[in-house]
Structure formats: C-alpha cells, structure tokens
Protein backbone atom coordinates (compact mmCIF):
# COMPACT_ATOMS: atom_id res chain seq x y z
CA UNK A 1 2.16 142.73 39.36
CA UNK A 2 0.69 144.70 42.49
CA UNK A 3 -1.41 141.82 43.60
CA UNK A 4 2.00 139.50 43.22
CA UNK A 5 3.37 141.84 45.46
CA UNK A 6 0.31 141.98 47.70
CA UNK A 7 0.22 138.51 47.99
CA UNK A 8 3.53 138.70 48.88
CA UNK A 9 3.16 140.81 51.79
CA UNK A 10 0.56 139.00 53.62
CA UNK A 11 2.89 136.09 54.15
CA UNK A 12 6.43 138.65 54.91
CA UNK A 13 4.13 140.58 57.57
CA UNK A 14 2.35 137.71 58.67
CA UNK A 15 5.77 135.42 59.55
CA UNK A 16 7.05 138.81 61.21
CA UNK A 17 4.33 139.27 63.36
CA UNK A 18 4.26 135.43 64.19
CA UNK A 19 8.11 135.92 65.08
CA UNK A 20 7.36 138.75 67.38
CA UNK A 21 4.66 136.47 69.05
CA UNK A 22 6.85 133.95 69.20
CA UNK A 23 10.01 135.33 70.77
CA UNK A 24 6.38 137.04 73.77
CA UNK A 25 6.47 133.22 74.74
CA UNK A 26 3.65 132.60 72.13
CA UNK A 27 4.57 128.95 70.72
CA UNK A 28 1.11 128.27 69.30
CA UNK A 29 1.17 131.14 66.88
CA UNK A 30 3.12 129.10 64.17
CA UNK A 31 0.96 126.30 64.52
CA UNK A 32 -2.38 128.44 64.32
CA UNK A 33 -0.84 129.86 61.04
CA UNK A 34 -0.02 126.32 59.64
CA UNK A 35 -3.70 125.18 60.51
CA UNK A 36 -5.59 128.17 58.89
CA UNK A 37 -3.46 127.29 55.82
CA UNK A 38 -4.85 123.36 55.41
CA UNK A 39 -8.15 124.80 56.62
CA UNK A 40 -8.30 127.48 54.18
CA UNK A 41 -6.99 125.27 51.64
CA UNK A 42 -10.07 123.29 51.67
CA UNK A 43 -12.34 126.10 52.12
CA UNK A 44 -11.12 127.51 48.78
CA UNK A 45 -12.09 123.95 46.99
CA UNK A 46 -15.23 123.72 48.59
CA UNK A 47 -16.18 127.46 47.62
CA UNK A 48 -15.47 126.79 43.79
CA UNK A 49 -17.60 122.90 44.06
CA UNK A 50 -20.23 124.31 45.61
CA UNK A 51 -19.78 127.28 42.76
CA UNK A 52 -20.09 124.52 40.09
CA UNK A 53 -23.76 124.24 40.28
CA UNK A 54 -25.13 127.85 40.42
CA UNK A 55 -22.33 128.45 37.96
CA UNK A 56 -24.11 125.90 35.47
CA UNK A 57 -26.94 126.85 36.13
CA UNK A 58 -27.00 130.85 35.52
CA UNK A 59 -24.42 130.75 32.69
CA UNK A 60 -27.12 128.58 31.06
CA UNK A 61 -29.74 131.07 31.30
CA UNK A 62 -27.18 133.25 29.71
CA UNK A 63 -26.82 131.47 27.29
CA UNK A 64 -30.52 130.75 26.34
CA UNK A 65 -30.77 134.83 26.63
CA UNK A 66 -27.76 135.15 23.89
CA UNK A 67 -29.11 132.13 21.56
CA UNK A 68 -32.84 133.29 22.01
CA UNK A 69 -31.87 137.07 21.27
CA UNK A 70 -32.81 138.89 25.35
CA UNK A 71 -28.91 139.40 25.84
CA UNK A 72 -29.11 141.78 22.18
CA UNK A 73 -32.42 143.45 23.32
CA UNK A 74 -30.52 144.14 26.97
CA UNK A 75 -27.27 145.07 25.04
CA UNK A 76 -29.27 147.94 23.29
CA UNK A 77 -30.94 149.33 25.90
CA UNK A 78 -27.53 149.94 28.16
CA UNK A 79 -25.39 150.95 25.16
CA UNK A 80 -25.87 154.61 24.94
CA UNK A 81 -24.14 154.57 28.71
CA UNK A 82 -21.89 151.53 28.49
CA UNK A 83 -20.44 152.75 25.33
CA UNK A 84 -19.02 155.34 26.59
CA UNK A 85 -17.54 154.24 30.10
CA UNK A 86 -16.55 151.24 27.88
CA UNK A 87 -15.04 152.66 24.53
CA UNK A 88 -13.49 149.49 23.64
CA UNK A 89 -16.21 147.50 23.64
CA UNK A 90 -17.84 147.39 20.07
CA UNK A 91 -21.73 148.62 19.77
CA UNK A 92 -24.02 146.17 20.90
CA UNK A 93 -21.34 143.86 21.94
CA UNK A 94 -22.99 140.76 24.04
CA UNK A 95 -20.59 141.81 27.21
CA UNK A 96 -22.79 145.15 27.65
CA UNK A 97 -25.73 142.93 28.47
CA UNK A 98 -24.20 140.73 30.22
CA UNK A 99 -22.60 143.35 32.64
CA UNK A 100 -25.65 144.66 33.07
CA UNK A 101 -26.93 141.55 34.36
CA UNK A 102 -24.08 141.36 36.91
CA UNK A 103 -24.59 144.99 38.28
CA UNK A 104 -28.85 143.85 38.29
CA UNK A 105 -28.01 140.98 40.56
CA UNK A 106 -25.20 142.94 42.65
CA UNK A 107 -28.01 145.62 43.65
CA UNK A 108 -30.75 143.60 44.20
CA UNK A 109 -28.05 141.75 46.72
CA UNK A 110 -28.63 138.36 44.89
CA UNK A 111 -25.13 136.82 45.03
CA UNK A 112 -25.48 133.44 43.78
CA UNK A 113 -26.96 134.87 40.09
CA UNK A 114 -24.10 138.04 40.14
CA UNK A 115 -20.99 135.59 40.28
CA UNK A 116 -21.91 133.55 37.51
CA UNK A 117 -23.50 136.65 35.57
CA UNK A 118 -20.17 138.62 36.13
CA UNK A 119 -17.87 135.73 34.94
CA UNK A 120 -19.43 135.52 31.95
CA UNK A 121 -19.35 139.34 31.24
CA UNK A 122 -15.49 138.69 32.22
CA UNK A 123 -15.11 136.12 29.55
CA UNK A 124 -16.97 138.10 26.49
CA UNK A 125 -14.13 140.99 27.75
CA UNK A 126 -10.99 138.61 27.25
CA UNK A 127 -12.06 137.86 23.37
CA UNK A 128 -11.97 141.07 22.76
CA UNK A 129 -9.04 141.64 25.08
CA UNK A 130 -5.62 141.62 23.12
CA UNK A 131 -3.17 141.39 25.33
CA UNK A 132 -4.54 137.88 27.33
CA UNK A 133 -2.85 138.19 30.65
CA UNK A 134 -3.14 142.12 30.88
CA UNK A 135 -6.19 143.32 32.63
CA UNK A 136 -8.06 145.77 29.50
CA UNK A 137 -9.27 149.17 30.24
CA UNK A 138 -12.89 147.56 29.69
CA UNK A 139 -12.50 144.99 32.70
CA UNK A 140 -10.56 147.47 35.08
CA UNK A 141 -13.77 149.54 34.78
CA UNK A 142 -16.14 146.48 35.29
CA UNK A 143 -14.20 145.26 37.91
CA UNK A 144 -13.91 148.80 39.86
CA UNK A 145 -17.68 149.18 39.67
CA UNK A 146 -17.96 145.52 40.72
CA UNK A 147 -16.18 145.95 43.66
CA UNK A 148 -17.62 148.76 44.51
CA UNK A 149 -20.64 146.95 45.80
CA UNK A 150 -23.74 149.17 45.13
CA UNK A 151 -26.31 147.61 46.66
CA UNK A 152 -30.34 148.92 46.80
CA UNK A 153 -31.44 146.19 49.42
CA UNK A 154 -28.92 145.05 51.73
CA UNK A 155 -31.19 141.97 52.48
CA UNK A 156 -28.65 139.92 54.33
CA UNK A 157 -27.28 142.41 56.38
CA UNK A 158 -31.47 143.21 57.76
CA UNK A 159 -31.37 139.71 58.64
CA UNK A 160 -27.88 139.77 60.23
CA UNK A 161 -28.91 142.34 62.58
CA UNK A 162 -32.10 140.57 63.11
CA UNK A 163 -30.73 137.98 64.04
CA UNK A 164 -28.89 139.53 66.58
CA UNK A 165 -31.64 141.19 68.20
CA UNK A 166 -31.97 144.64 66.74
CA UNK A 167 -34.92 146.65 67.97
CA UNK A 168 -35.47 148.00 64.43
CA UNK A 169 -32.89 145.97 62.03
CA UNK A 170 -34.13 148.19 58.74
CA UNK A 171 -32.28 151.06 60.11
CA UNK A 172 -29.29 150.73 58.05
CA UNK A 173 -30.99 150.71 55.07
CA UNK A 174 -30.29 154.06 54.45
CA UNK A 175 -26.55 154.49 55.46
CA UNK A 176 -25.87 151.49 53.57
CA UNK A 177 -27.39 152.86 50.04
CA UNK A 178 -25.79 156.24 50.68
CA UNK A 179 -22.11 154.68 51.45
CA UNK A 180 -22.22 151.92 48.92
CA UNK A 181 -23.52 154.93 46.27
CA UNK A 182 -20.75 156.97 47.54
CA UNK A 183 -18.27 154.25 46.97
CA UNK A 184 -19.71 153.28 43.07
CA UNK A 185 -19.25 156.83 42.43
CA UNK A 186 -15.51 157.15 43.12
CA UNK A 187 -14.71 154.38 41.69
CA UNK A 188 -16.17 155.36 38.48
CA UNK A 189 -14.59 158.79 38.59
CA UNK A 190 -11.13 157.09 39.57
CA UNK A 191 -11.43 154.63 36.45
CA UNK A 192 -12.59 157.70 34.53
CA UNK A 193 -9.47 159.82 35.36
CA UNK A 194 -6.91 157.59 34.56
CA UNK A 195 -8.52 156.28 31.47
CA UNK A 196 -9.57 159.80 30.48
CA UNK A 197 -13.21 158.92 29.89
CA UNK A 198 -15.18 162.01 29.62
CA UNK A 199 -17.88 161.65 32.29
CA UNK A 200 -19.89 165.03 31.08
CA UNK A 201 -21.02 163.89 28.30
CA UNK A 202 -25.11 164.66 27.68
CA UNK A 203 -25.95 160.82 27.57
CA UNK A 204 -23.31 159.97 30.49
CA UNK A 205 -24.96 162.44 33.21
CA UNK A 206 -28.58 161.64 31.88
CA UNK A 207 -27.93 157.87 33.11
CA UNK A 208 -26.48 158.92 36.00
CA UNK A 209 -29.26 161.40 36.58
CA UNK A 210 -31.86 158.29 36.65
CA UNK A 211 -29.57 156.51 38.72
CA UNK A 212 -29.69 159.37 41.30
CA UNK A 213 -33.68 159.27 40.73
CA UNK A 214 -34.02 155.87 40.99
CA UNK A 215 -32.09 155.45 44.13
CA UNK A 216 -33.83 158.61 46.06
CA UNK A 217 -37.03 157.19 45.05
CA UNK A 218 -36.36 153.83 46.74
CA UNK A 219 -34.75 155.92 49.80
CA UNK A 220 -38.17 157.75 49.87
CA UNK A 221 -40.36 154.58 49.51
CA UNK A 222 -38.96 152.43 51.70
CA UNK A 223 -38.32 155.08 54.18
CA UNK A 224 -42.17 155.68 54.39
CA UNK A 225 -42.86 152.47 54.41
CA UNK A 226 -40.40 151.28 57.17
CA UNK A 227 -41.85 154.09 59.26
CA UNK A 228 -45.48 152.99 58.83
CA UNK A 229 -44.31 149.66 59.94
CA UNK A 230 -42.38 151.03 62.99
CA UNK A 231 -45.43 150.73 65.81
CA UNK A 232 -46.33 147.28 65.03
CA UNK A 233 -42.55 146.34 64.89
CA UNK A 234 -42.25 147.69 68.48
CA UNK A 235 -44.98 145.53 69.77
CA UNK A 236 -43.29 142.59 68.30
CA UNK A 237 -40.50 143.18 70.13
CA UNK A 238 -42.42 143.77 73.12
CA UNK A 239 -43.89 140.34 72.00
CA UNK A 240 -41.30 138.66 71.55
CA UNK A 241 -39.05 139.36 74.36
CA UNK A 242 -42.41 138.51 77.21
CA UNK A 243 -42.63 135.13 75.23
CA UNK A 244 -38.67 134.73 75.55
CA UNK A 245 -38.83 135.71 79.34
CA UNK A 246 -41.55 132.54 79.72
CA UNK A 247 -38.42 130.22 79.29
CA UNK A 248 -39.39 126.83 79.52
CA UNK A 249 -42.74 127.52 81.09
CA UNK A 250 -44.01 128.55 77.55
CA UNK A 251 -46.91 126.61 75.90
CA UNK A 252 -46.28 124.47 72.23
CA UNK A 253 -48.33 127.48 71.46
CA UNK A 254 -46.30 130.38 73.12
CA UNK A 255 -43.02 128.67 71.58
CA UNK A 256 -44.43 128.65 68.03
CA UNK A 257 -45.17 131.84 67.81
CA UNK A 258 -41.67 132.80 69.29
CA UNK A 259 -40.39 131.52 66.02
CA UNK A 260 -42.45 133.38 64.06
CA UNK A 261 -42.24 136.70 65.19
CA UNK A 262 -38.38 137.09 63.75
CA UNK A 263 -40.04 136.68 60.16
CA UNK A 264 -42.61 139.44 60.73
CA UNK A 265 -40.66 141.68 62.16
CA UNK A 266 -38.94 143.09 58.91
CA UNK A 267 -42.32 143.78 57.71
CA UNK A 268 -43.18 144.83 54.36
CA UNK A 269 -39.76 146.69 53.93
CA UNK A 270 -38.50 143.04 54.05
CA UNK A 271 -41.30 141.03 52.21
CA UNK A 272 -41.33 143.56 49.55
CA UNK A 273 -37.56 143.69 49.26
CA UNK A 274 -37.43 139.95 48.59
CA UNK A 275 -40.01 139.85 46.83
CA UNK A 276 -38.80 142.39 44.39
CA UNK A 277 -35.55 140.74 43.53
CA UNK A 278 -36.72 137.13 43.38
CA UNK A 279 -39.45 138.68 40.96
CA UNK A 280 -37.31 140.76 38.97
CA UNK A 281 -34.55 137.72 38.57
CA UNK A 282 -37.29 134.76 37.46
CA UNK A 283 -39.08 137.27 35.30
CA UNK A 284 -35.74 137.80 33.34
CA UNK A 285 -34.90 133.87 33.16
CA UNK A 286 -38.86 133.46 31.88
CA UNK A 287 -38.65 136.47 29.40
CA UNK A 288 -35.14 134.50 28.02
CA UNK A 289 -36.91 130.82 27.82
CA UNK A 290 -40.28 132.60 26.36
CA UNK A 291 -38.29 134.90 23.58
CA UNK A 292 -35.82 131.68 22.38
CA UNK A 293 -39.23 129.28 21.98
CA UNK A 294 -40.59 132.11 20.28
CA UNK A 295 -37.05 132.16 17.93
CA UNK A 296 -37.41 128.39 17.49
CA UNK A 297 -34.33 128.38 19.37
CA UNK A 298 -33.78 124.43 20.87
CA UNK A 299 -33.58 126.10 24.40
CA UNK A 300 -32.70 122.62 26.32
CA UNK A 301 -29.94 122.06 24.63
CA UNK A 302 -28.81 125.90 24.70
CA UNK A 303 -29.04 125.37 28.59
CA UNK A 304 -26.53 122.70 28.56
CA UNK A 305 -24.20 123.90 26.20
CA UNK A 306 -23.96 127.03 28.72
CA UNK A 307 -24.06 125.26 32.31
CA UNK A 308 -21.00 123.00 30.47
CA UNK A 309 -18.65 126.46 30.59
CA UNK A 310 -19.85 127.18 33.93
CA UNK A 311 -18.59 123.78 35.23
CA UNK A 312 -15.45 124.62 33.48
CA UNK A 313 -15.38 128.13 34.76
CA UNK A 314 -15.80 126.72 38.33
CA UNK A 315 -13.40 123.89 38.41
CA UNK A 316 -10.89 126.76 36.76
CA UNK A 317 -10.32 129.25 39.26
CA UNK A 318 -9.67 127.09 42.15
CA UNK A 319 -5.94 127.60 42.38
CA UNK A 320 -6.71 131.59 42.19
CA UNK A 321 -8.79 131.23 44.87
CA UNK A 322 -6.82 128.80 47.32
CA UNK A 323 -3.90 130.94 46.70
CA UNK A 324 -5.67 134.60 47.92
CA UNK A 325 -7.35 132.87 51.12
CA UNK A 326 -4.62 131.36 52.26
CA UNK A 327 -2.51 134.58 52.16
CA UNK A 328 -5.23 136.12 53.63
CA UNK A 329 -5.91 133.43 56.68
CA UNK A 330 -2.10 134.21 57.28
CA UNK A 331 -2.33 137.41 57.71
CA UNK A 332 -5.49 136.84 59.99
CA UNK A 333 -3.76 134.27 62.08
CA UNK A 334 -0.33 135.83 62.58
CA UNK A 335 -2.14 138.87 64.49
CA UNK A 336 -1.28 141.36 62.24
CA UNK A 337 -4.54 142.45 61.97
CA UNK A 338 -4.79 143.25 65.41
CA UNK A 339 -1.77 145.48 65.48
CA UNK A 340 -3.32 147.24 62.50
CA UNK A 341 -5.73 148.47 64.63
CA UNK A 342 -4.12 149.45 67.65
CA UNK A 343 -2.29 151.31 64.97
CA UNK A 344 -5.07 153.26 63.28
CA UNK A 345 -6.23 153.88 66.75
CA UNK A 346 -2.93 155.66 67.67
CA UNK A 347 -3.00 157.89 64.48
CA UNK A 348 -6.34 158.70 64.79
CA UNK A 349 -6.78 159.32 68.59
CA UNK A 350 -4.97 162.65 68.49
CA UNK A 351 -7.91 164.03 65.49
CA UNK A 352 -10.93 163.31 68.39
CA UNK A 353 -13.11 161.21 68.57
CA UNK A 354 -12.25 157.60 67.66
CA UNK A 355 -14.95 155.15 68.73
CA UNK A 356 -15.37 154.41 65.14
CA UNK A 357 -11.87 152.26 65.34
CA UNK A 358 -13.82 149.67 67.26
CA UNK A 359 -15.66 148.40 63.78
CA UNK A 360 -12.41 148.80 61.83
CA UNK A 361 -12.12 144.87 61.55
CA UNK A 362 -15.19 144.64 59.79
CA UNK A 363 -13.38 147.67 57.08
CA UNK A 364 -9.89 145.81 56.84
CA UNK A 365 -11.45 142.37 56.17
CA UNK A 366 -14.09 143.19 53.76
CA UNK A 367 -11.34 143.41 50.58
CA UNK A 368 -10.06 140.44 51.97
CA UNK A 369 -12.79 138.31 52.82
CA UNK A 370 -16.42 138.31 52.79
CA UNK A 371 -16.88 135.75 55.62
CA UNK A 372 -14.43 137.04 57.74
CA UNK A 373 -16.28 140.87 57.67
CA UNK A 374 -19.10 139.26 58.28
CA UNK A 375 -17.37 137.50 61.49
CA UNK A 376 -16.32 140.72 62.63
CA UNK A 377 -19.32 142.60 62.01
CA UNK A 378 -21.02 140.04 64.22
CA UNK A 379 -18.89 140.48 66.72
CA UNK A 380 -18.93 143.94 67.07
CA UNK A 381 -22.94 143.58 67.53
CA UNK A 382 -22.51 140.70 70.55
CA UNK A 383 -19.85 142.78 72.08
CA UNK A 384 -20.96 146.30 71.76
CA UNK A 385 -24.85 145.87 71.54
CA UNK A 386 -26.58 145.08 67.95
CA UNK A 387 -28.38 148.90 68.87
CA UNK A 388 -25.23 150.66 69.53
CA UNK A 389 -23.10 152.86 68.14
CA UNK A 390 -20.24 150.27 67.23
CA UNK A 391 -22.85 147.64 66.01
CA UNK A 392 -24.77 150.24 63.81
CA UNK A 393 -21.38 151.37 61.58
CA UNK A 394 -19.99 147.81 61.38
CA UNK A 395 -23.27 146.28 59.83
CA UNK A 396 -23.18 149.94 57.58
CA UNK A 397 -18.97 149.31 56.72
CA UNK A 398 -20.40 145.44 55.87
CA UNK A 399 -22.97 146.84 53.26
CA UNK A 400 -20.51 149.38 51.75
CA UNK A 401 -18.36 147.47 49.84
CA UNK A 402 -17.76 144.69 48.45
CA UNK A 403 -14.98 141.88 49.12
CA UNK A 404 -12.04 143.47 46.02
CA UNK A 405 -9.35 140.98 46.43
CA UNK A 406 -11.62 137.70 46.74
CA UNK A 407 -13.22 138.92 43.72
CA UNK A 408 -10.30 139.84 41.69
CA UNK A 409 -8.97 136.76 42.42
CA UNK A 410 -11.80 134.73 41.05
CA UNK A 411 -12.54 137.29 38.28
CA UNK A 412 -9.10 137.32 36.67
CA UNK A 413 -8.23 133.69 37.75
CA UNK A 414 -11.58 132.75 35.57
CA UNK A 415 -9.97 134.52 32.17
CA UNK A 416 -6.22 133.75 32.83
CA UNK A 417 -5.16 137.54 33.70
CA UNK A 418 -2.18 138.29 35.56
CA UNK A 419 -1.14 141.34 35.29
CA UNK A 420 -3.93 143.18 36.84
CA UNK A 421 -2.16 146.86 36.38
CA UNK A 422 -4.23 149.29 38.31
CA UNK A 423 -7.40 147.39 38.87
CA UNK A 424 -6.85 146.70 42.92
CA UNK A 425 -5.16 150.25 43.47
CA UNK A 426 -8.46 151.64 41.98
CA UNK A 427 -10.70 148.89 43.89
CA UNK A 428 -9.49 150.23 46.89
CA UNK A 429 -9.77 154.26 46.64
CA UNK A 430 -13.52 152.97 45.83
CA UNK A 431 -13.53 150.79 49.27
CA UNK A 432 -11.94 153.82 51.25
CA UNK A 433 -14.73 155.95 50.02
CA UNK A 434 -17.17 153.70 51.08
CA UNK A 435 -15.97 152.86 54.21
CA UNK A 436 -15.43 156.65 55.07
CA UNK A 437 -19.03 157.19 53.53
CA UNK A 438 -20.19 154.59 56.62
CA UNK A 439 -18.51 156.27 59.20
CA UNK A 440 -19.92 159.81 58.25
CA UNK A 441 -23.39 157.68 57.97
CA UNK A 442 -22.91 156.00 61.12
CA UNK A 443 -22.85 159.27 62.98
CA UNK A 444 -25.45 161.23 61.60
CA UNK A 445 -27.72 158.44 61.83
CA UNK A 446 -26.75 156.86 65.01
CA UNK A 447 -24.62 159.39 66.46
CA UNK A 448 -26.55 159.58 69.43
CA UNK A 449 -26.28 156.03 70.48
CA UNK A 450 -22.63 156.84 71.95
C-alpha cells in the first residue's frame, strides 16, 4: 500500500511542478517529462534482458549448490544467527543459505552474482510465505538488510573517483565501510523493534561481535596497506599528469604508458580487493560443481533446470520495474528534485554550516535510482573538484546505501508481493542513517578540504 501511494506521488508532484514550470514560460517541461517516460520505458526492458543471462546463469549455480548439498552445509553454518533474526524460517531451511549468498556478494560489491542470489533467497521466502501478496516478517528483514547496502570494498566507487582524477581515490574506503555499517545496523535494529526480535541474545551479539571484528580488521589492513602504497601513488600522479602535459608531442611510448598508469594507481588495496572477491565467488561455484560430482549429482542438467527459473524470473519483473523508473524519471524531469534541494538548503541553513547540501542529489536519488546517484555523484566531482569537500561526501553518500525502491521493486515484483507493509518505511530510516553516517564521515575525514 505505501509504495502504491509512493508511486503515486511521484507523478501528483511531478505534473505540479511541471505546471509551475509551465505557467514560468517553460513549454518544454511537458515534453521532457513525456520523453523520459518512452526512454525509461525501454531502459526498464533492457535492464531485465540484459538480467536474463546473469540471472540463468547464477540461479544455476544455486541450484547445483542445493542438488549437490553446499546450499545445506552453508544453511548450517549461518543458522545459529539467521534463526533468530528470522524466526519463521524453519531450521536449516535452504533460504538461510541462500541469503547468505546474497549478503556475500552485496559486500564483496559483486552486483551481477547478488541480484540473482537475492531473488532466489526471495523465492524460497514466498513458499513458506502464507499470505502471497503480503510482504512476511522474514523478507521485510532480508529486504531491510538488503537495502541497507553493507559493503567491505566499494570497488566501483575507487574506480569512479579514479576516473575522475583523484589524487588518492582509496580514501573513501573508510567512510564508506563506517556509513554503510552504520546504515546495516539501524536497519536491523528498526526490523528488530517492530518485529520484537530480541537482539541480546548470547548467539545474536556473538555474530555481531565477529562482524565488528571482521570489519575493523579489514579497516586496519587495508588502511596499512593503502598507506604503504601512498608514496609510489604520488609519483604516479606526478607521472601521469607530466605525460598528460606532453599532449600530442608524446611518443607511442609516452602514450602507452599514460594508459597504464590509471590501473596501477589503486595499487595493491585495489588488486587485492578484486582479487579477493573474484576468488572468494569462483571458489564457491567450484566447491558447488566439486561437492554435486562427488554426490553423483548430474550437475549439467542441474545447471539448466536452474538458469530455466532465472529466465523466468527475469522476463517476470519487467512490468515492476518499468513501472518504478518511470515514476521516478518523472519526478527527475519535472524539477522537483531541484526544489527539494533548495528546500533542504533553506531548513538547514539556519543550523550552520550547510556545504554538505551540495551532494544531496547523490542522497535523494540513491533509493530511487542507482544510475542516476551515480550521475550525480559524478557531477558533484567535475563541478566541485574529485579532491574536494563536495566530491569526497557524494562518492561516500554513493557507497552508503543501496538503491531501496529499485530493489523493492524488482524483489517483490519477482514473488508477486504487493502489499509491502512496512518494508520501504524501514528501508529508508536505514538509508537516512547511512546517509547521515556519510556526512559525519565526510567531515572528519575531509573536513579540511572546505
């Protein structure tokens, strides 16, 4: 019900705004919003094609791992936790391993394996979901912490800013673990609350415990390692920009090792990062093939029998997804999202400081769209300086969440849910607390860059 009315609003607000702009001397406006709505259209179909083959191709993995027997070994090893922030779910219930899968690929920031992965935890919730088009307790939760976006290695994001120039494009690595952890965490408290899980229990806090571990460990080793890294990083720089001030004067030579230096300038902070997820990923999909030939399991024909739901998993949500962009492009177009702005930065401007408003497009479009926060993170780095204060917190916001409604929309489109009861209220308490965990990252990191 509160994403009907949601949905609702982006296309009241939107044809207001466009009205206002109109009746300015703005005639284009209605046009612009008509475009965005064909081009977002067919953005939505291609998404879900090009979704067809990963889709296939991860959800039959999965189901080699269920057939073969990894998905049970997985299922045991997270049940002690998942148990209990999932009560519903019976013991050892396949959907514990493969949400566990899901939140593996989320933090290791490998998106094309999560969306599948997720999906398919969505679908062994719904059988065991009674009420079909009601969002469960069990997939509010999964969805909240889905949303949520932890995230150990925010690999794209290190490229982004390289990309854009960054004198040291690591340096968000940091703010971005501590605001996405910030955000997981309320969102599993809110969840919590209102379902009245118990989140003291011995077995709850020792999980979370090794979480906490686990993540200040990385914090520490990458830390160190980025910092060992940091003098030769400079000198590539240096490198780099003498080779780019050559122009066209620069020898075959000169101008192939311009196009090397962006890939070496990450260092091992960036070869190890990849490295670890692509490792971790294919070492899972070999353990599931090795254990099912080991089971006598027929493990081509398991393959197919799973990459058949993901076509029709793919080919389903479609209309769920055309329907949330195009609200969403609306919204874009109309220009309410600029006068959204200009309002936070009149609420805000009386409390201090509010340079931080200048990245706010990158926080208001990343529970709409995960393309569009991207655009605007981008643009804050061109416009404000990729080293800057402004560029530093949007690339932070960009890591610190995830993109709620876009993912809602394809989650719950995928199982036939429509009544979504508190799931997006709860996504976006979660998104708030990440976003204001950025901000107070963005100035105690790069606080001085104002």
């Amino acid at each position: 019900m509160v994403l009907n009315y949601i949905w609702i609003a982006f296309f009241v607000i939107g044809f207001f705004v466009a009205l206002i702009k109109l009746f300015q001397g703005d005639l284009s406006i209605f046009p612009a919003m008509v475009d965005q709505i064909h081009s977002l259209a067919k953005v939505s179909v291609t998404i879900s094609l090009g979704l067809i083959g990963v889709m296939a191709l991860w959800l039959g993995f999965m189901k080699i791992g269920e057939n073969g027997g990894a998905i049970g070994i997985l299922t045991r090893l997270v049940s002690p936790f998942f148990s209990r922030l999932f009560p519903e779910i019976p013991k050892n219930h396949p959907a514990m391993g493969s949400m566990m899968m899901n939140f593996a690929a989320n933090m290791l920031g490998l998106d094309n394996a999560a969306t599948p992965l997720g999906l398919k935890a969505m679908n062994h919730l719904q059988e065991l979901n009674p009420e079909k088009e009601t969002a469960s307790n069990a997939q509010i939760m999964f969805l909240v912490l889905n949303t949520s976006g932890l995230t150990l290695i925010p690999v794209s994001i290190i490229a982004l800013r390289l990309a854009n120039g960054a004198a040291n494009p690591t340096d968000i690595f940091i703010p971005i673990l501590a605001a996405t952890s910030i955000s997981t965490l309320v969102g599993l408290v809110t969840v919590s609350l209102i379902q009245k899980i118990n989140l003291l229990q011995p077995v709850v806090l020792a999980y979370l415990a090794g979480a906490v571990l686990l993540i200040g460990g990385m914090i520490t080793y990458f830390r160190n390692l980025d910092q060992t890294w940091a003098p030769t990083r400079e000198k590539l720089m240096a490198e780099m920009a003498d080779l780019k001030a050559l122009g066209d004067t620069a020898s075959a030579e000169q101008v192939n090792r311009l196009a090397e230096i962006p890939d070496l300038i990450p260092g091992p902070m960036g070869e190890q990062s990849a490295f670890l997820g692509s490792f971790i990923i294919f070492s899972i999909i070999f353990g599931f093939i090795a254990l099912a030939a080991i089971r006598k399991v027929n493990v081509y024909e398991s393959f197919i029998e799973g990459a058949k739901e993901g076509f029709e998993v793919a080919v389903k949500i479609i209309p769920y997804l055309v329907a949330m962009l195009v609200a969403i492009g609306v919204f874009r177009a109309s220009g309410a999202m600029i006068y959204m702005m200009n309002a936070f930065r009149f609420v805000f401007s009386p409390f201090g400081d509010t340079k931080w408003v200048e990245a706010l497009p990158v926080a208001i479009m990343k529970p709409l769209s995960g393309s569009g926060a991207r655009g605007a993170a981008v643009d804050a780095m061109q416009t404000h300086g990729v080293d800057s204060f402004i560029g530093s917190l949007a690339c932070t916001m960009q890591g610190s969440t995830e993109t709620t409604f876009y993912t809602l929309a394809v989650y719950f489109g995928a199982v036939g849910v429509i009544r979504t009861r508190y799931t997006i209220v709860a996504g976006l308490i979660a998104d708030l607390a990440g976003i204001i965990g950025a901000i107070v990252m963005a100035y105690l990191f790069f606080g001085a860059r104002m």
